[in-house]
Protein backbone atom coordinates (compact mmCIF):
# COMPACT_ATOMS: atom_id res chain seq x y z
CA UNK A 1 21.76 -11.86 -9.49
CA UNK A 2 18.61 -12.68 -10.98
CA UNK A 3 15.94 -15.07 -8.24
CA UNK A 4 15.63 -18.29 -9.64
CA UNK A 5 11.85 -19.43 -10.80
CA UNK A 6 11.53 -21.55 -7.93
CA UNK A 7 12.88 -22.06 -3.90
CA UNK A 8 15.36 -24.72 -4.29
CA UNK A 9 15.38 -26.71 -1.00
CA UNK A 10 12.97 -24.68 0.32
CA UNK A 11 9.31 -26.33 2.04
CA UNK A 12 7.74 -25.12 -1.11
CA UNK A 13 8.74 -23.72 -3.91
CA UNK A 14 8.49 -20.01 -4.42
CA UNK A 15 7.79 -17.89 -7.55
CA UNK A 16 8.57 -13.90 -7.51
CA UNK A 17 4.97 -11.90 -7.26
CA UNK A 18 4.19 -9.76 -10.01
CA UNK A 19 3.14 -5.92 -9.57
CA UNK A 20 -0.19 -6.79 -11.30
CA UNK A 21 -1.04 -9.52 -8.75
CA UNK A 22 -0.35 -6.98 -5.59
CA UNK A 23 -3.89 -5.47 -4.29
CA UNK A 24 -3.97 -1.66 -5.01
CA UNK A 25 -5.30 -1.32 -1.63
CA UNK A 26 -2.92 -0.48 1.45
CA UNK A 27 -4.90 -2.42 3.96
CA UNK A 28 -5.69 -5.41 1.61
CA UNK A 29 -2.38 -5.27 0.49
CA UNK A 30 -1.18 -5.87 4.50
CA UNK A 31 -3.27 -8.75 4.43
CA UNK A 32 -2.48 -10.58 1.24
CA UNK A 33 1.16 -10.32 1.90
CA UNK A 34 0.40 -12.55 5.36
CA UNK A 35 1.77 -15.82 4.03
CA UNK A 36 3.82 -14.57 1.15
CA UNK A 37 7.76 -14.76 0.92
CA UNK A 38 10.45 -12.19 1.51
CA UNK A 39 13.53 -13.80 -0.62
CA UNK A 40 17.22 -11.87 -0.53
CA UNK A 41 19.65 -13.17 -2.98
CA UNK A 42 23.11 -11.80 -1.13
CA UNK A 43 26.48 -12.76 -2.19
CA UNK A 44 26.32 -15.41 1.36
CA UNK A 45 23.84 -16.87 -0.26
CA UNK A 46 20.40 -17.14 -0.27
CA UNK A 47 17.84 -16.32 2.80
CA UNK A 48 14.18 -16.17 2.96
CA UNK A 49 11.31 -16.52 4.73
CA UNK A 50 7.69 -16.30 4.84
CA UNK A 51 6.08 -13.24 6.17
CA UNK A 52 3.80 -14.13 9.24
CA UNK A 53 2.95 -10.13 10.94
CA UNK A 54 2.39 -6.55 8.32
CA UNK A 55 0.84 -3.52 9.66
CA UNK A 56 -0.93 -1.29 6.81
CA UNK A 57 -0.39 2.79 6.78
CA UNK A 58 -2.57 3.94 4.52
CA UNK A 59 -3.03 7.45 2.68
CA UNK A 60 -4.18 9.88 5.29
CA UNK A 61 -3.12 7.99 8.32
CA UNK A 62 -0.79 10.25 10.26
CA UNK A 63 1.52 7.69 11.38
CA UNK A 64 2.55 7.54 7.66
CA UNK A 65 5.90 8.73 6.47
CA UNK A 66 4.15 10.22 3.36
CA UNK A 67 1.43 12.11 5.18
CA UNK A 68 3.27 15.30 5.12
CA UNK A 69 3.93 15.03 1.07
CA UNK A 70 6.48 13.95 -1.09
CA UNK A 71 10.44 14.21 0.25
CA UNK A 72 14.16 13.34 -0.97
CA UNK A 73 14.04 10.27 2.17
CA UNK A 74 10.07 8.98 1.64
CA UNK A 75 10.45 9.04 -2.00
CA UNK A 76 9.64 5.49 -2.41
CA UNK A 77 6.67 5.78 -0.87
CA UNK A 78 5.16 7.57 -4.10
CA UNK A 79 6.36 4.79 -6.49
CA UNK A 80 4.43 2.02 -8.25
CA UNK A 81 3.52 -0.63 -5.14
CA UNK A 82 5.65 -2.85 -4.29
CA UNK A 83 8.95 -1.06 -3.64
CA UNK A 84 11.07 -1.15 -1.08
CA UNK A 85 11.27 1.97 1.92
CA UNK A 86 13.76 1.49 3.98
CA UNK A 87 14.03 3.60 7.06
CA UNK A 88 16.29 3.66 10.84
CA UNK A 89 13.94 3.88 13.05
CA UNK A 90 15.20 5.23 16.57
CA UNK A 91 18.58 5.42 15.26
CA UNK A 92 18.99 2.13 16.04
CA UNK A 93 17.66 -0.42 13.34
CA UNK A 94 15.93 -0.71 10.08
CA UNK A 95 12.65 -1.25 8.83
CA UNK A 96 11.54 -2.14 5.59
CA UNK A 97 8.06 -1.59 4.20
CA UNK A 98 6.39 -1.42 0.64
CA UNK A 99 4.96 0.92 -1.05
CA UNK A 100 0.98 0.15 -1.47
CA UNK A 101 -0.47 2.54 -3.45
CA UNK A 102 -1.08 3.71 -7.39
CA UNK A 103 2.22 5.70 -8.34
CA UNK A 104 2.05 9.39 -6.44
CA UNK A 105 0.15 8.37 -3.41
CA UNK A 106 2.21 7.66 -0.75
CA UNK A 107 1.23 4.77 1.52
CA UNK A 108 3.07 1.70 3.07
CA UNK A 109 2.68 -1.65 4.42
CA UNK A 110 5.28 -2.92 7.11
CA UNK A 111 7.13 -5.99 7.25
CA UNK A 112 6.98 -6.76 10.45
CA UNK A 113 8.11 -10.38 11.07
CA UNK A 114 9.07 -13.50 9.14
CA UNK A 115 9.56 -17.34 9.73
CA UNK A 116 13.02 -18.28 8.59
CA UNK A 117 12.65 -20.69 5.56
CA UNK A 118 16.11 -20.96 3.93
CA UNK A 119 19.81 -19.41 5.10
CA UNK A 120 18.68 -19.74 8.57
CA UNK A 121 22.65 -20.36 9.56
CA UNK A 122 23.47 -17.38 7.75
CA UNK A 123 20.98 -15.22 9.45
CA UNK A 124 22.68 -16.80 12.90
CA UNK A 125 26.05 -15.44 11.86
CA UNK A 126 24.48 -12.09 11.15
CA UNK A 127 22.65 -12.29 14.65
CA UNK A 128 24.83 -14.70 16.63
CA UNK A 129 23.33 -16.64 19.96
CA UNK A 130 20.04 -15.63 18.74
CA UNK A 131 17.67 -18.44 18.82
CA UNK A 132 15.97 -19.39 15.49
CA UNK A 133 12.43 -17.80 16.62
CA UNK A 134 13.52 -14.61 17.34
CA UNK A 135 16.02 -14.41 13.98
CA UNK A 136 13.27 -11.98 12.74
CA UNK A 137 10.66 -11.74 14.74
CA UNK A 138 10.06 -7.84 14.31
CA UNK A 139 11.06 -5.04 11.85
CA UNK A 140 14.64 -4.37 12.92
CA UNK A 141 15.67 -8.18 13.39
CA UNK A 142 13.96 -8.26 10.07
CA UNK A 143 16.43 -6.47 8.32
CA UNK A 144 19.37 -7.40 10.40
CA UNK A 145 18.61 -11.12 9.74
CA UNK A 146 18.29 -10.08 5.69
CA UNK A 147 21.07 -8.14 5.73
CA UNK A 148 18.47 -5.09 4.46
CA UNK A 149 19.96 -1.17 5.08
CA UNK A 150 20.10 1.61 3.35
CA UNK A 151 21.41 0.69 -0.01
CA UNK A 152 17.83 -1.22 -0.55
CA UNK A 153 15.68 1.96 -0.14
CA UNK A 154 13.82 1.91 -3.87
CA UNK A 155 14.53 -1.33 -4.60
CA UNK A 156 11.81 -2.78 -6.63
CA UNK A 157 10.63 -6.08 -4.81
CA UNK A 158 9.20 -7.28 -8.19
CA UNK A 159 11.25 -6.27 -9.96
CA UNK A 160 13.54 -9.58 -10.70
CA UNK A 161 16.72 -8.12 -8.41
CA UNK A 162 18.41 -9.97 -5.73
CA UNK A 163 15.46 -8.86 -3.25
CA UNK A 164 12.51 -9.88 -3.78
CA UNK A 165 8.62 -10.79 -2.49
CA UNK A 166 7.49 -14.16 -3.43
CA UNK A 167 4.43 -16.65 -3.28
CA UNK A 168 4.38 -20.13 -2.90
CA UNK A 169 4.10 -22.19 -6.50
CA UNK A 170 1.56 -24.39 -4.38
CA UNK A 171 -0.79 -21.53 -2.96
CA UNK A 172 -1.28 -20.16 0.18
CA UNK A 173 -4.50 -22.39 1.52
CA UNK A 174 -2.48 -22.73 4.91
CA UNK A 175 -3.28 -19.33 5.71
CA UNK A 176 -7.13 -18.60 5.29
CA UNK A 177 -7.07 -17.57 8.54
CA UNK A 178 -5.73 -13.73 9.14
CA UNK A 179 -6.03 -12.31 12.09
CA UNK A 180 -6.11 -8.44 12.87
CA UNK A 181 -5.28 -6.68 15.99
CA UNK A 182 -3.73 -2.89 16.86
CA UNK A 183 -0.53 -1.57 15.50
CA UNK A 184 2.73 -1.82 17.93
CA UNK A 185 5.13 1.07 19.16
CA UNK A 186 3.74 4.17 17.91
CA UNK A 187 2.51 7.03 20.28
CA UNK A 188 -0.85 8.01 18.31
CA UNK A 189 -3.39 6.11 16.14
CA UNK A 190 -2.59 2.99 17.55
CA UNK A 191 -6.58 1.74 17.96
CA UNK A 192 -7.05 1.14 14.44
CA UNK A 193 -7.13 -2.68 13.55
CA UNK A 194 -4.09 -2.71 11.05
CA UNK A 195 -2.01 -5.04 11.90
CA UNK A 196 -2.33 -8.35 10.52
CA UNK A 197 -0.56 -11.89 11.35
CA UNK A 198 -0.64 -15.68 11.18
CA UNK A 199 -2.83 -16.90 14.28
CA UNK A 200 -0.69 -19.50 16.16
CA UNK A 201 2.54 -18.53 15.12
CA UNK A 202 5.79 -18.01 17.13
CA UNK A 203 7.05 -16.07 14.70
CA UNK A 204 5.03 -13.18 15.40
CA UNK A 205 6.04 -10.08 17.00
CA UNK A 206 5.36 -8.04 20.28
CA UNK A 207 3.41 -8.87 23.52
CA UNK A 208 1.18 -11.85 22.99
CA UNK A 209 -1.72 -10.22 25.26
CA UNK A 210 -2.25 -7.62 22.32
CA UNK A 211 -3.05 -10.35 20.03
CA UNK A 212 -6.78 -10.06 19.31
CA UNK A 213 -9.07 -13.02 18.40
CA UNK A 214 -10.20 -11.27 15.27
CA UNK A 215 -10.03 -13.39 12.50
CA UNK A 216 -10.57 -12.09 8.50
C-alpha cells in the first residue's frame, strides 16, 4: 500500500519526506523531525500523527545500540538514514527509532511521542480506556498505538511503504520553537541536552519538572 501524496482529512496535508531532505546529522536530525509526521498505512486503516518529543544518540554515545559495532539485531542502525530500528525494550514494549547517519555509521534518533492526527479511534481499540493524550505519549505507547513490532525493523520510512515519516504540504512555521532538555530512563549519560520536544504540548512524554526552558 503505497501513502497517498497528501493527508486526506487530516489538519494539514502531509507529503512523505525524502532521504535527501533528512539532516545528515544525528542531533539535527532529532530536532528537525520535532513537528514532522509519523504516517502507518495498516490494513485498519490509516493512523498518524505528528511527532512532538525525539531524543538523538549519536555515534560514540554509549547509550547507543551501535556503539559496540555492527550486529544481526542493530543492523539498521548502519543503513542509509531514515530507516526504521525497532527494538523491545525491557521485554515489555517497543521502540522505534531512525537511523541518522551516512550508510555504515551507526546512530539513531528516538521517537519518543506523537499527537494523534488521524485513526485516533483505531489507536483506542489498540489501547482501549486510554485517554486520547496518553494514546502515544512515549516510545512503547508509540508503537502500540501504530501497531509498530518487530516485522518493521528495516523498514525504510522514505521509502514509499505503508510506514512512513512525513511533513506538512504547508510547512512547519508552528514549531520554530524547539526546546531541549535531558534524555529519560537510561542509567548513564543522561546530562547531555538531547532530547528535544514541542514547548507547551500535552503530548509530550515523562515528568514535566524535567522539562527545561531551553529553547533552539
Amino acid at each position: 500500500m503505497m501513502p497517498s501524496p497528501a493527508c486526506e482529512g487530516c489538519p494539514v496535508p502531509i507529503v512523505p519526506l525524502l532521504r535527501e531532505e533528512l539532516p545528515s546529522d544525528t542531533v539535527e536530525l532529532a530536532r528537525f523531525m520535532v513537528g514532522k509526521y509519523l504516517v502507518h498505512d495498516s490494513l485498519e486503516g490509516r493512523v498518524s500523527g505528528r511527532l512532538v518529543e525525539t531524543e538523538a544518540y549519536p555515534v560514540g554515545d554509549s547509550t547507543n545500540h551501535a556503539y559496540r559495532g555492527l550486529r544481526p539485531y542493530n543492523a539498521a542502525l548502519f543503513r542509509a538514514p531514515g530507516h526504521a530500528y525497532v527494538k523491545l525494550v525491557y521485554g515489555a514494549s517497543y521502540m522505534i527509532n531512525m537511523s541518522a547517519e551516512p550508510e555504515g555509521e551507526g546512530a539513531a534518533v528516538l521517537l519518543r511521542a506523537v499527537e494523534p492526527l488521524d485513526g485516533v479511534p483505531i489507536m483506542q481499540r489498540r489501547r482501549p480506556g486510554v485517554d486520547v493524550v496518553d494514546l502515544a505519549r512515549g516510545p512503547g505507547r508509540l508503537c502500540a498505538a501504530f501497531a509498530i513490532g518487530p516485522e518493521w525493523d528495516g523498514a525504510d520510512l522514505c521509502g514509499g511503504g505503508p510506514l512512513w515519516v512525513g511533513r506538512s504540504n504547508d510547512g512547519d512555521a508552528s514549531l520554530a520553537r524547539i526546546a531541549a532538555t535531558k534524555r529519560i530512563g537510561l542509567s548513564r549519560g543522561m546530562h547531555e541536552l538531547l532530547r528535544f520536544y514541542e514547548p507547551g504540548s500535552a503530548f509530550v512524554s515523562g515528568p514535566k519538572r524535567l522539562l527545561e526552558p531551553r529553547v533552539r
